[in-house]
N, C-alpha and C. Protein backbone atom coordinates (compact mmCIF):
# COMPACT_ATOMS: atom_id res chain seq x y z
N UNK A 1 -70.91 17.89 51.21
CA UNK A 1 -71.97 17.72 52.17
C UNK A 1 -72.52 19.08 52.63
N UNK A 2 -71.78 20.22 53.09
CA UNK A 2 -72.21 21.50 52.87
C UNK A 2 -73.05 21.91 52.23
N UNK A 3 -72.86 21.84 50.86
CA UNK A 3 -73.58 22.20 49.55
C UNK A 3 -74.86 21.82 49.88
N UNK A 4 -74.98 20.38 50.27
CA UNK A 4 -76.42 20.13 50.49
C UNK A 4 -77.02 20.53 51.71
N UNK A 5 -76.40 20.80 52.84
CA UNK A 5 -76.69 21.39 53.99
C UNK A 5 -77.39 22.51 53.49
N UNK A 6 -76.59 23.46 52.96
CA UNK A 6 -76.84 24.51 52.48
C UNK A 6 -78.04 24.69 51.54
N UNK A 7 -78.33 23.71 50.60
CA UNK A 7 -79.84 24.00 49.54
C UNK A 7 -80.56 23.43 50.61
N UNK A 8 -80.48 22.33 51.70
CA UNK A 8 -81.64 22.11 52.24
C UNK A 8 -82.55 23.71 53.19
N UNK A 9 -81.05 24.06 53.64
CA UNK A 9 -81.41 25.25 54.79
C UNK A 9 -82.24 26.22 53.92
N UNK A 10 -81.54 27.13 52.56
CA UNK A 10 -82.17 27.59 52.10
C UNK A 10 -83.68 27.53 51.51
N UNK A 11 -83.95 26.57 51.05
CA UNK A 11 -85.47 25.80 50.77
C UNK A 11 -86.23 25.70 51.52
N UNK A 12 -85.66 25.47 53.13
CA UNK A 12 -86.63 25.55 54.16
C UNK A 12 -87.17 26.94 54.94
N UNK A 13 -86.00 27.64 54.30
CA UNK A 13 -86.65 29.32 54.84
C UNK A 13 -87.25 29.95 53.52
N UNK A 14 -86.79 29.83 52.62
CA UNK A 14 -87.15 30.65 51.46
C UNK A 14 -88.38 30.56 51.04
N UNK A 15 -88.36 29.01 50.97
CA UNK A 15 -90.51 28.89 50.81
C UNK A 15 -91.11 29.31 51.22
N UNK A 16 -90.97 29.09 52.48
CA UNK A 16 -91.99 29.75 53.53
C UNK A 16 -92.03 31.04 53.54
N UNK A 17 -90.89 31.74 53.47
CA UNK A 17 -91.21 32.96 52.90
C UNK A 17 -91.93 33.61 52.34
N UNK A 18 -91.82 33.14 50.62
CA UNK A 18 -92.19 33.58 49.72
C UNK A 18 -94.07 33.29 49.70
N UNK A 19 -94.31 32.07 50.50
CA UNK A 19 -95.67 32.21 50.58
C UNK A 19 -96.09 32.96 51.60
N UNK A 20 -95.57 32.93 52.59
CA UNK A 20 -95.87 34.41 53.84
C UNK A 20 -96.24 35.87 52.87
N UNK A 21 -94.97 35.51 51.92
CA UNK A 21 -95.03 37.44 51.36
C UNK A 21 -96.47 37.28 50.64
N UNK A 22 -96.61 36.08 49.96
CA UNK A 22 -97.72 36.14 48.90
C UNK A 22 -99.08 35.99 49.18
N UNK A 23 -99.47 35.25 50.79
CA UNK A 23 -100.58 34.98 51.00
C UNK A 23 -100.99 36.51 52.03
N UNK A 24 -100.62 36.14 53.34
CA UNK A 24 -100.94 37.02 54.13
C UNK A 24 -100.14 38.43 53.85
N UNK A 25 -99.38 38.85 53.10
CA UNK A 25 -99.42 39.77 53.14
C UNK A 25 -99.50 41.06 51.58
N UNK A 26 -100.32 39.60 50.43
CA UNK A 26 -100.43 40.19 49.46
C UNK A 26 -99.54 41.00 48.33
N UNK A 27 -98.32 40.38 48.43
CA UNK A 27 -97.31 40.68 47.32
C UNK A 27 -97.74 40.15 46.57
N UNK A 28 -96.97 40.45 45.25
CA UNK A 28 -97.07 40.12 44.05
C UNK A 28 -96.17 38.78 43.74
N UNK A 29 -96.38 38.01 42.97
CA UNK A 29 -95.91 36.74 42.84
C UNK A 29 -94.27 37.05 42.59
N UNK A 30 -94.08 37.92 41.61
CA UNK A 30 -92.85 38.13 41.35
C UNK A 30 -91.66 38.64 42.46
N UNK A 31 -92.61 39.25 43.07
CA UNK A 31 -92.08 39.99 44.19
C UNK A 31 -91.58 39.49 45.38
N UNK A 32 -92.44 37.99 45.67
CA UNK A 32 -92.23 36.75 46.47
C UNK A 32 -91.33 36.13 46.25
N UNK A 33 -91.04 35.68 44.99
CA UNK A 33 -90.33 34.65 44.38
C UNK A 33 -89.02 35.57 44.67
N UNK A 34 -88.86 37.14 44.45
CA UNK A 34 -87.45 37.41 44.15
C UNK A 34 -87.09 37.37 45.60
N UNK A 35 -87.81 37.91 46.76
CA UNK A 35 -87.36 38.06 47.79
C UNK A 35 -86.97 36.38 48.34
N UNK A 36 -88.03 35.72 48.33
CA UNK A 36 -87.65 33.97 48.91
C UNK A 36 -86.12 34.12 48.24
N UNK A 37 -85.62 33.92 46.51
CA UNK A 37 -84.42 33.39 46.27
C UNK A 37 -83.38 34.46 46.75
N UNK A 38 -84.09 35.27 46.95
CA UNK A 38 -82.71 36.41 47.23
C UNK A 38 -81.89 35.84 48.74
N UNK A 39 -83.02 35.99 49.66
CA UNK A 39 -83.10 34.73 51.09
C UNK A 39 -82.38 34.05 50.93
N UNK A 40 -83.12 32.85 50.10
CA UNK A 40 -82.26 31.41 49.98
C UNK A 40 -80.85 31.24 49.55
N UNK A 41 -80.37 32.02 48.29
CA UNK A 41 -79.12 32.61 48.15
C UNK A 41 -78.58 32.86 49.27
N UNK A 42 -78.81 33.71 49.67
CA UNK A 42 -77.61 34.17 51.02
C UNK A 42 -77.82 32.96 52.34
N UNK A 43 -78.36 32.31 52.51
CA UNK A 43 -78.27 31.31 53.18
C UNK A 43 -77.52 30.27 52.58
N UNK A 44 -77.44 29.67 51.26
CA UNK A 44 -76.89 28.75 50.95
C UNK A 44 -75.84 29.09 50.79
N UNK A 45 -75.47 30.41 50.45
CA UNK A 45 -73.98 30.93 50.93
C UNK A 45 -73.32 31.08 52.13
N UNK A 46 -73.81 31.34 52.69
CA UNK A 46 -73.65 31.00 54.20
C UNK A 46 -73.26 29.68 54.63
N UNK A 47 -74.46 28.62 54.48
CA UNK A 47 -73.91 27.55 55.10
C UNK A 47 -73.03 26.48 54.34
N UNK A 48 -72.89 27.08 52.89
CA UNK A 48 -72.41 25.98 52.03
C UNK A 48 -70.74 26.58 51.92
N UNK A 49 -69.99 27.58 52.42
CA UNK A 49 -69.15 27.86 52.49
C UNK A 49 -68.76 27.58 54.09
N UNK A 50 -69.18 26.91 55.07
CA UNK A 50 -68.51 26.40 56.45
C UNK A 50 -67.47 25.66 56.22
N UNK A 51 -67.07 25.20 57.32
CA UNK A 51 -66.01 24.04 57.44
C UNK A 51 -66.80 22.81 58.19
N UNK A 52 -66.42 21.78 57.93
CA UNK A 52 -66.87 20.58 58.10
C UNK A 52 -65.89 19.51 58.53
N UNK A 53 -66.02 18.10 59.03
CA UNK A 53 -65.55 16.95 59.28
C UNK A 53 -64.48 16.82 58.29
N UNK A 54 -65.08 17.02 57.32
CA UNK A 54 -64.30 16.19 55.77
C UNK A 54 -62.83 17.75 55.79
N UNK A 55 -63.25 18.68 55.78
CA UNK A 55 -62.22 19.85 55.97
C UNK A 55 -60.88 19.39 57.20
N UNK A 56 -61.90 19.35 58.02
CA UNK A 56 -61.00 19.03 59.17
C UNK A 56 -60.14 17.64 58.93
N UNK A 57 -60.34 16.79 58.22
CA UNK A 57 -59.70 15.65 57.66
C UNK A 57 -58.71 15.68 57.03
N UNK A 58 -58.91 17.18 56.58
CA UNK A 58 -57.96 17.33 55.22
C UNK A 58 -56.86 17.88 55.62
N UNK A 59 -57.22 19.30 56.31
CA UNK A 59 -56.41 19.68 57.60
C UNK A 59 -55.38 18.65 58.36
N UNK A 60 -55.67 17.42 58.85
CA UNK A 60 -54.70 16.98 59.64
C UNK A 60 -54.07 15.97 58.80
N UNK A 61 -54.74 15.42 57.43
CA UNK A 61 -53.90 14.97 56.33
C UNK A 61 -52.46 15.40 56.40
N UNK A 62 -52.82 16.96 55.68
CA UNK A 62 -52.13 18.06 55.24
C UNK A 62 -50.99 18.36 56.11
N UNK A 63 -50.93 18.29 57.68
CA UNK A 63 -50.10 18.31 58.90
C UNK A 63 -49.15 17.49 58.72
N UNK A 64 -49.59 15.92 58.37
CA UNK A 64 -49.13 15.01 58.68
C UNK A 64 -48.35 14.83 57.90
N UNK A 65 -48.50 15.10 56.44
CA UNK A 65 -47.37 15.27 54.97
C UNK A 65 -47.18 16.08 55.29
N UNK A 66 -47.00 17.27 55.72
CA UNK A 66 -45.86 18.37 55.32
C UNK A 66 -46.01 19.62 56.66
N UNK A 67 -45.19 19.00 57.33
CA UNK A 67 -45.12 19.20 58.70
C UNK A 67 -44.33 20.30 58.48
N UNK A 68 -43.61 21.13 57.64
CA UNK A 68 -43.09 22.56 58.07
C UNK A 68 -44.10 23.57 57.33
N UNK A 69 -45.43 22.78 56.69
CA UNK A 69 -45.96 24.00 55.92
C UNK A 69 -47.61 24.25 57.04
N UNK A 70 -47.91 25.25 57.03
CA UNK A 70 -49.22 25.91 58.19
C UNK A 70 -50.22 25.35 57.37
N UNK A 71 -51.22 24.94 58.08
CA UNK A 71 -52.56 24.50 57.64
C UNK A 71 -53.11 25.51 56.63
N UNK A 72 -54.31 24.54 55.47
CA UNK A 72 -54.42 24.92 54.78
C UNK A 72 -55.83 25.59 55.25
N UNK A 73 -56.55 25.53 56.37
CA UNK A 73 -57.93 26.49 56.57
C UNK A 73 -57.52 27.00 57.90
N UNK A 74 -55.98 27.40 58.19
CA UNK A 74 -56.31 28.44 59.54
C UNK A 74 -55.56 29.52 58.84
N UNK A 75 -56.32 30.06 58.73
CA UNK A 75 -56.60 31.34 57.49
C UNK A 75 -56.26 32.72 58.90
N UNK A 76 -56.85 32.29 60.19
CA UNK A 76 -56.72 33.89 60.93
C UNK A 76 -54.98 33.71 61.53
N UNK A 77 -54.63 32.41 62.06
CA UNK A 77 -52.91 32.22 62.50
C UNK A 77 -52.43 32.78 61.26
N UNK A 78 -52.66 32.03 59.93
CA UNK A 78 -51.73 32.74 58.82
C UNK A 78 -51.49 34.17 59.12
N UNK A 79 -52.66 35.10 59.23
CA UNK A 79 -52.60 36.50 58.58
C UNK A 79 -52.12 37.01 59.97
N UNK A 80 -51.94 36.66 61.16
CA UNK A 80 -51.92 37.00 62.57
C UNK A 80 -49.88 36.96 63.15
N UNK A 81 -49.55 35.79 61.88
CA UNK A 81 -48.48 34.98 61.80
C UNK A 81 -47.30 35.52 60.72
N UNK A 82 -47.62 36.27 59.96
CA UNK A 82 -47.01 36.50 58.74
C UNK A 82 -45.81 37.06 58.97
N UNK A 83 -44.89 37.19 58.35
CA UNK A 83 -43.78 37.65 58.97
C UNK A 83 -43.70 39.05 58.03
N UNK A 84 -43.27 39.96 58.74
CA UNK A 84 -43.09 41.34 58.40
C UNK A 84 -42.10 41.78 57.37
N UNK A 85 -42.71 42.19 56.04
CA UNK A 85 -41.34 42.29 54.94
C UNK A 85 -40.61 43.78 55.23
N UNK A 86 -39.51 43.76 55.35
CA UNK A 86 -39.64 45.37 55.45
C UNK A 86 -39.64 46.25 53.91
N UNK A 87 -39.79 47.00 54.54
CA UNK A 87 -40.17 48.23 53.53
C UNK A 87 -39.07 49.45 53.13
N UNK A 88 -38.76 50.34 52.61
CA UNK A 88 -37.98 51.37 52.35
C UNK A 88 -37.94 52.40 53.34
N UNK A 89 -36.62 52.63 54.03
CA UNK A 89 -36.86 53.26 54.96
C UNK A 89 -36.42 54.82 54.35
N UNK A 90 -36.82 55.79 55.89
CA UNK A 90 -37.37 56.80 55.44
C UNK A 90 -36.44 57.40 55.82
N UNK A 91 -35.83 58.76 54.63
CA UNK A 91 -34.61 59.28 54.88
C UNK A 91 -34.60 59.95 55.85
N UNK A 92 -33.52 60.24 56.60
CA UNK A 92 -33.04 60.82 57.69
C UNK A 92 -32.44 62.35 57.37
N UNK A 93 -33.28 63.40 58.23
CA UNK A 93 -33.26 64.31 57.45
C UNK A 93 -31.86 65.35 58.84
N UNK A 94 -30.81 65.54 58.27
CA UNK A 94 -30.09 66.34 58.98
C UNK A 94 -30.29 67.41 59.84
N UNK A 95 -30.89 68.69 58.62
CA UNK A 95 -31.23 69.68 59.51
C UNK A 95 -32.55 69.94 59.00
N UNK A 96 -32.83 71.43 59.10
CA UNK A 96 -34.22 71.42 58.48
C UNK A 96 -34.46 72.01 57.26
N UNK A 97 -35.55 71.45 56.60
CA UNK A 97 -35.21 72.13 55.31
C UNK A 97 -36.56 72.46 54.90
N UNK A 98 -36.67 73.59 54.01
CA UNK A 98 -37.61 74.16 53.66
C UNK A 98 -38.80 72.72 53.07
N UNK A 99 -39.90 72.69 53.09
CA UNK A 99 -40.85 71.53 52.31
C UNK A 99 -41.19 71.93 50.68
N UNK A 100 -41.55 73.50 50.44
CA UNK A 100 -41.72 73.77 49.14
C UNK A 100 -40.42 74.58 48.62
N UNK A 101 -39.41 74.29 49.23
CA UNK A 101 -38.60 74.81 48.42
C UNK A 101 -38.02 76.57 48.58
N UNK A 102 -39.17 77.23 48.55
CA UNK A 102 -39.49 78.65 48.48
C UNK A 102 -38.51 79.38 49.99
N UNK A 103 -37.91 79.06 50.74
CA UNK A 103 -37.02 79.40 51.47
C UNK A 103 -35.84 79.71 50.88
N UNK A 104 -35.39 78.73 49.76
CA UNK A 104 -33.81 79.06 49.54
C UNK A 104 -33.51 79.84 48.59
N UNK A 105 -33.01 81.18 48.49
CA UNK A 105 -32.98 82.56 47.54
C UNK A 105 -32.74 81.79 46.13
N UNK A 106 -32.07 80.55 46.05
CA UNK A 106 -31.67 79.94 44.58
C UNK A 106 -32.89 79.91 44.04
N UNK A 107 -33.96 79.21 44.81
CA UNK A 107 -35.12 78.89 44.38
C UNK A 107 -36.03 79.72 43.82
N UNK A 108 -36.25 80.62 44.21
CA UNK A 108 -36.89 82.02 44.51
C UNK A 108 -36.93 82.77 42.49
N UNK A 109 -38.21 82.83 42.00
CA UNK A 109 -37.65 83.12 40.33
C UNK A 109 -37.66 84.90 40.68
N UNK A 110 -37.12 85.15 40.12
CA UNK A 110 -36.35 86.99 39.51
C UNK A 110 -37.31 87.47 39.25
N UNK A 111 -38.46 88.49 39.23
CA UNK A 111 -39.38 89.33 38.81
C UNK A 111 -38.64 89.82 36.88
N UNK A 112 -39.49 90.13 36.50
CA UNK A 112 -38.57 90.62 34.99
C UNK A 112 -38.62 92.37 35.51
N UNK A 113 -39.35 92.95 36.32
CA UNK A 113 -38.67 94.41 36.49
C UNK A 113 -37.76 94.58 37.86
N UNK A 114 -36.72 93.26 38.39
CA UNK A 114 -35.79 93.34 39.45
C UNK A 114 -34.99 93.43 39.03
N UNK A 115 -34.25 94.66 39.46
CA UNK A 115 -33.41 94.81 39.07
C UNK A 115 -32.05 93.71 39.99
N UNK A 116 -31.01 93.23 39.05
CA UNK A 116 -29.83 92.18 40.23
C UNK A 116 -28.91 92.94 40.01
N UNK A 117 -27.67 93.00 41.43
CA UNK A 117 -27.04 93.50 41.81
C UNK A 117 -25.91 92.71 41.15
């Protein structure tokens, strides 16, 4: 029922549009036509992706069989709800230690004219 919500809404703005662009303000036919469907597109996307009666039906179906699982269109509780996986925790660093390395004399390469003791 959406779906048709949705081509009606679009059809009713897009026309009118496209003859607005083409009469009074002298576009080009092609130019009308792309802008009206471009319009109508995003409107029928719009309203043909809502939720509806028949959704909401399905929804409390869905409750009613399987009462430990979360509804299937409350999409913001899910993501609001999720339970936290943990992650790899982060080593615990004793004392302090150099970041590149270049502090500890091991590290440090030998010149070829140093002389070692």
């Amino acid at each position: 029922m959406q779906r048709v919500r949705g081509l009606v809404a679009a059809v009713l703005v897009s026309v009118p549009l496209a003859l607005f662009l083409l009469v009074w303000l002298h576009a080009t036919r092609e130019f009308a036509v792309l802008i009206g469907c471009g319009l109508g597109l995003a409107i029928f996307i719009v309203v043909a992706t809502g939720t509806d009666a028949h959704d909401q039906a399905a929804d409390a179906a869905w409750r009613e069989a399987a009462l430990d699982l979360p509804p299937v269109s409350d999409r913001v509780i899910l993501e609001r709800d999720q339970a936290r996986m943990p992650g790899p925790e982060k080593p615990r660093r004793a004392g302090i230690r150099p970041r590149d390395g270049h502090d500890d004399p091991a590290s440090v390469p030998v010149s070829q004219g140093a002389e070692t003791k």
